[in-house]
Protein backbone atom coordinates (compact mmCIF):
# COMPACT_ATOMS: atom_id res chain seq x y z
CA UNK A 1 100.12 7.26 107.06
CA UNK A 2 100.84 9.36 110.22
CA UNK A 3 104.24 11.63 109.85
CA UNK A 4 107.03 10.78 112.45
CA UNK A 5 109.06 13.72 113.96
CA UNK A 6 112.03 13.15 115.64
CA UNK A 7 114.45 15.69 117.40
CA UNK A 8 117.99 14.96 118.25
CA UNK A 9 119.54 16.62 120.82
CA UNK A 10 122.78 18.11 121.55
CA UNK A 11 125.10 19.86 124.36
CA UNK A 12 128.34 21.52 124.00
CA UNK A 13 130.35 22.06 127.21
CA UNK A 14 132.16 25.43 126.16
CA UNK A 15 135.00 26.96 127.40
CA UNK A 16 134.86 29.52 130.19
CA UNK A 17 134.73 33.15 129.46
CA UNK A 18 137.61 35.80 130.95
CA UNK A 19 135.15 37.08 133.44
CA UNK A 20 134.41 33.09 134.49
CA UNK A 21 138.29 32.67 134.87
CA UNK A 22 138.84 35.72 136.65
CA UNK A 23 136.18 34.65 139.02
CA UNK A 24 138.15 31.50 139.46
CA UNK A 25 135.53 29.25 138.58
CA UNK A 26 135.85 25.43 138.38
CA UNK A 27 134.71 22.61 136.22
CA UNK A 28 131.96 20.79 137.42
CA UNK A 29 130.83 18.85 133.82
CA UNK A 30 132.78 15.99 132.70
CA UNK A 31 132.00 13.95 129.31
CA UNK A 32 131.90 10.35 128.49
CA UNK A 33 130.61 9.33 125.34
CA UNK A 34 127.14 11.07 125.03
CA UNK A 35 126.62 10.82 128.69
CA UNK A 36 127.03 14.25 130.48
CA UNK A 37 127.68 13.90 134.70
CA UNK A 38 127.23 17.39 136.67
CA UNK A 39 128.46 17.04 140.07
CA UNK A 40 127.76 19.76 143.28
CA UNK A 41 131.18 21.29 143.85
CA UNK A 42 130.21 21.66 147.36
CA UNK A 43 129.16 17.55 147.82
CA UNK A 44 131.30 16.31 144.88
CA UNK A 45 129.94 12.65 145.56
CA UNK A 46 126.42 14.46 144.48
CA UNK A 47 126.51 13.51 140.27
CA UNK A 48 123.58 14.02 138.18
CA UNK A 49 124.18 12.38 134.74
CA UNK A 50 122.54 12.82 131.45
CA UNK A 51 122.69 11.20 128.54
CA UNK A 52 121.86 13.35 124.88
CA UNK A 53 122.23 11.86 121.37
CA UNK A 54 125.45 14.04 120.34
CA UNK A 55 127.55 15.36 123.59
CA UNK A 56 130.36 17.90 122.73
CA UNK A 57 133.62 19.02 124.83
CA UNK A 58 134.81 22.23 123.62
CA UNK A 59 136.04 23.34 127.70
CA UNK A 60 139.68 22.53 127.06
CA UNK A 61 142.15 20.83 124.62
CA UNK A 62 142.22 24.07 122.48
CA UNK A 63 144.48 26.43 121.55
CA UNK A 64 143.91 29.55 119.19
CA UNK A 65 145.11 29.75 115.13
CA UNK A 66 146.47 32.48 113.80
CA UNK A 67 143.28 33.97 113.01
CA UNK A 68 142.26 33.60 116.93
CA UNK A 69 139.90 30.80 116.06
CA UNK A 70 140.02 27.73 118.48
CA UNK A 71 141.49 24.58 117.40
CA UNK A 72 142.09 21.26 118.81
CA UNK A 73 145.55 20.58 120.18
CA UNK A 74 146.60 17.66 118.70
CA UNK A 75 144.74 14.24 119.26
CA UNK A 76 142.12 15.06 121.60
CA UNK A 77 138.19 15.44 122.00
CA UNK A 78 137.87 18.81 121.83
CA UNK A 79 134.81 19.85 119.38
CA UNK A 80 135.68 23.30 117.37
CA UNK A 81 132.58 24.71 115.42
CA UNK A 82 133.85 22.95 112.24
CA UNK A 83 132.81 19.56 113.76
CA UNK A 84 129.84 20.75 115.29
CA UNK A 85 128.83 21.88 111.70
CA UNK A 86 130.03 18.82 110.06
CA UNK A 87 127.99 16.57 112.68
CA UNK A 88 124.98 18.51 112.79
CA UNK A 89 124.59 17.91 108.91
């Protein structure tokens, strides 16, 4: 009997980085379910849109712990590397 391989795969929009901020840079990724839309900021009516098996928004919704790690604030969607772990197991 043949052997069936599968791969799952995953994105993780991530927050932007101090040089990204101080370069004023927008979003251009937004998140629905596992489907992923990346629109031209230039021609915003231009979307591409991808779907993945496991889509992750970690761009906003945080703020940091006492120990500087993020964490979601409050009720939102925002995916801190303890769900990613927990999901990817």
């Amino acid at each position: 009997m043949p052997s069936v391989d599968s791969v799952k795969v995953a994105v993780r929009v991530r927050p932007f980085s101090q040089r990204e901020k101080d370069a004023g840079s927008k979003c251009v990724i937004s998140m629905n379910s596992n489907s992923t839309s990346i629109y031209d900021p230039r021609n915003p009516e231009h979307v591409k849109t991808f779907t993945f098996d496991l889509a992750f928004w970690s761009h906003s919704g945080f703020l940091k712990d006492k120990n500087g790690v993020l964490v979601p604030a409050g009720c939102n969607s925002y995916a801190g590397q303890v769900r990613l772990c927990a999901k990817a197991n």
